[in-house]
Each structure stands twice: as C-alpha cells, then as structure tokens.
Protein backbone atom coordinates (compact mmCIF):
# COMPACT_ATOMS: atom_id res chain seq x y z
CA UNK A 1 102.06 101.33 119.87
CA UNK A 2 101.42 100.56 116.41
CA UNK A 3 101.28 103.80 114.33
CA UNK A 4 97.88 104.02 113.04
CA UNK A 5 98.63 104.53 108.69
CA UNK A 6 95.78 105.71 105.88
CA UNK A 7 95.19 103.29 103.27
CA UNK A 8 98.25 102.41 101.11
CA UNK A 9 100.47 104.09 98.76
CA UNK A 10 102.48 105.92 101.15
CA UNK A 11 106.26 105.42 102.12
CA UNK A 12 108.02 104.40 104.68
CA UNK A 13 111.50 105.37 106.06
CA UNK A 14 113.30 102.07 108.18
CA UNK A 15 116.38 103.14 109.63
CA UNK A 16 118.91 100.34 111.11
CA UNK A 17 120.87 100.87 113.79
CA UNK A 18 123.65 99.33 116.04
CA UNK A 19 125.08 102.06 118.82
CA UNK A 20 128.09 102.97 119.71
CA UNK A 21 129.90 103.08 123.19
CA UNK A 22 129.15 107.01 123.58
CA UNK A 23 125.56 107.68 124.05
CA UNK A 24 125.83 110.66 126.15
CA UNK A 25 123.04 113.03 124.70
CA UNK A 26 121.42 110.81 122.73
CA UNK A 27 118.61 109.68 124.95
CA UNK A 28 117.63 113.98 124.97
CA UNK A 29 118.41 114.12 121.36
CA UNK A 30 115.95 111.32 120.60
CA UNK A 31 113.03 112.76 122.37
CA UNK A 32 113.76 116.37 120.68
CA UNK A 33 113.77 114.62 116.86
CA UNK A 34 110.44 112.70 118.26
CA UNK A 35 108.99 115.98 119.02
CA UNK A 36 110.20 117.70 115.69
CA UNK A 37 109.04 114.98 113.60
CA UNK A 38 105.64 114.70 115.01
CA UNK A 39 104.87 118.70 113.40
CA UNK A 40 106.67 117.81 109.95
CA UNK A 41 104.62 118.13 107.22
CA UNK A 42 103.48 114.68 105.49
CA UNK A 43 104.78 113.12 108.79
CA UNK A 44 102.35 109.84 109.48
CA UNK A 45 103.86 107.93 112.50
CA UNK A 46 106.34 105.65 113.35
CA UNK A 47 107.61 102.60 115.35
CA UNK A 48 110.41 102.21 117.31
CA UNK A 49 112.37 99.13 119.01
CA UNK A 50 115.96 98.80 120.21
CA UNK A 51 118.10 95.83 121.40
CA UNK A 52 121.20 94.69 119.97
CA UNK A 53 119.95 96.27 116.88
CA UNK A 54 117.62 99.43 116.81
CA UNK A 55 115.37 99.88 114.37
CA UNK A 56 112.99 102.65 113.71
CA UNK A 57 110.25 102.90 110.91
CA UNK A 58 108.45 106.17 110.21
CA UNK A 59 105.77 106.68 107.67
CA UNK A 60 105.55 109.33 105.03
CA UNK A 61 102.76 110.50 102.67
CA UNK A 62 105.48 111.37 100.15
CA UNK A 63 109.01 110.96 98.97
CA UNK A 64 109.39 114.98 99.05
CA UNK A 65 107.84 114.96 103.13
CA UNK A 66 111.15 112.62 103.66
CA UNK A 67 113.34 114.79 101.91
CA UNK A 68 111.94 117.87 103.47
CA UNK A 69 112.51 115.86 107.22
CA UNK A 70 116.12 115.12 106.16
CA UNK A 71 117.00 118.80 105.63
CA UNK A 72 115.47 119.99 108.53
CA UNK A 73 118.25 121.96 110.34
CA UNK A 74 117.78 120.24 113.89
CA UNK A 75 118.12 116.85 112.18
CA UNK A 76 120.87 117.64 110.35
CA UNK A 77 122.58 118.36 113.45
CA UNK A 78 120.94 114.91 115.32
CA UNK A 79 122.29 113.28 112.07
CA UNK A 80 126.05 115.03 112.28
CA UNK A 81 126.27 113.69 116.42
CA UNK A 82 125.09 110.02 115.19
CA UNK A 83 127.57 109.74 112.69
CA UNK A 84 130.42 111.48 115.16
CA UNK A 85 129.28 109.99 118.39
CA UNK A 86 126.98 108.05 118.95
CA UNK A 87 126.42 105.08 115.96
CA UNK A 88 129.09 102.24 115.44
CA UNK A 89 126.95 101.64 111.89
CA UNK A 90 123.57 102.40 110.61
CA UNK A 91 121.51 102.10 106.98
CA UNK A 92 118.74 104.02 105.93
CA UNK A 93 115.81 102.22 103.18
CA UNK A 94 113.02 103.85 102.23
CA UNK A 95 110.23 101.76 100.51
CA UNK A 96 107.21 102.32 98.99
CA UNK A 97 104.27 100.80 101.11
CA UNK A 98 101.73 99.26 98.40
CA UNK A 99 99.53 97.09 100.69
CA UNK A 100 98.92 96.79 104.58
CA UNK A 101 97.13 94.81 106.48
CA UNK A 102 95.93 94.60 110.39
CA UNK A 103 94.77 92.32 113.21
CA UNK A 104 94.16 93.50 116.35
CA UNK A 105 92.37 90.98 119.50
CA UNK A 106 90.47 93.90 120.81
CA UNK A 107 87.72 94.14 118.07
CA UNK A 108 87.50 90.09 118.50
C-alpha cells in the first residue's frame, strides 16, 4: 500500500538495508517497531519492500517527530539488535519532501 501523505513540506526518513545471516527475532521485532511507530507523534506512514536490498521509507511531519522516534526506548533497543545481529550494512537519509505527485487507475 502506498502511504496516503498531506500536501508537501513534510520529511521523509529512507532507511537502506542489506541483512545479515542471523535474523532470528527480527521478523517479531519488525512488527513490534510497526506497531510503535504507527502511535508516534508526527508519524505519517510508510512503505516498505525487501529483496536483496530492503528499503523502508516513513514519513514525518517534522524533523523533531524523527528525532523524537529515534530516541524512543523500544527503538533504541530494535536499533542496538540490528547493528549486533541482524544487519550486514545499512544507511539512514532523511530528506525533505517539497513536491509529490500521484496516479492511481482506480479514479480512471
């Protein structure tokens, strides 16, 4: 699903990922940070795909929502396990979002 965004400025988060041989836990600990997220404040949605390269983008209203997500004690732990366990590599970008635009068959 396409995560449905209001109208542009707002930021968004893309993180980069290739995993590593030990993914035990991570399957649970993704669908507990998907939860958490969902309640942060300034939280807007995100996308998510994975093959030889993962890559998830999540949309903010602000820089201070992302900062505020980064601190948040559970994802400082999911972060700690990704960096000990289960990532070979990742990078984090976060971009300001200045114009968007949409097409979508259904409304055709």
């Amino acid at each position: 699903m396409i995560a449905s965004t209001p109208k542009p400025p707002y930021y968004a988060v893309i993180f980069s990922s290739i995993i590593s041989n030990d993914i035990d836990g991570y399957g649970l600990m993704a669908d507990q940070m998907e939860t958490l997220v969902r309640i942060q404040p300034g939280y807007l949605g995100h996308e998510s795909a994975r093959n030889a390269i993962g890559i998830t983008v999540s949309y903010w209203e602000s820089l201070e929502a992302i900062k505020n997500w980064k601190a948040v004690s559970e994802h400082l732990v999911a972060q700690q396990l990704g960096r000990d366990k289960w990532y070979a590599s990742y990078k984090t970008r976060i971009c300001l979002v200045e114009r968007d635009y949409s097409f979508d068959s259904s409304l055709y």
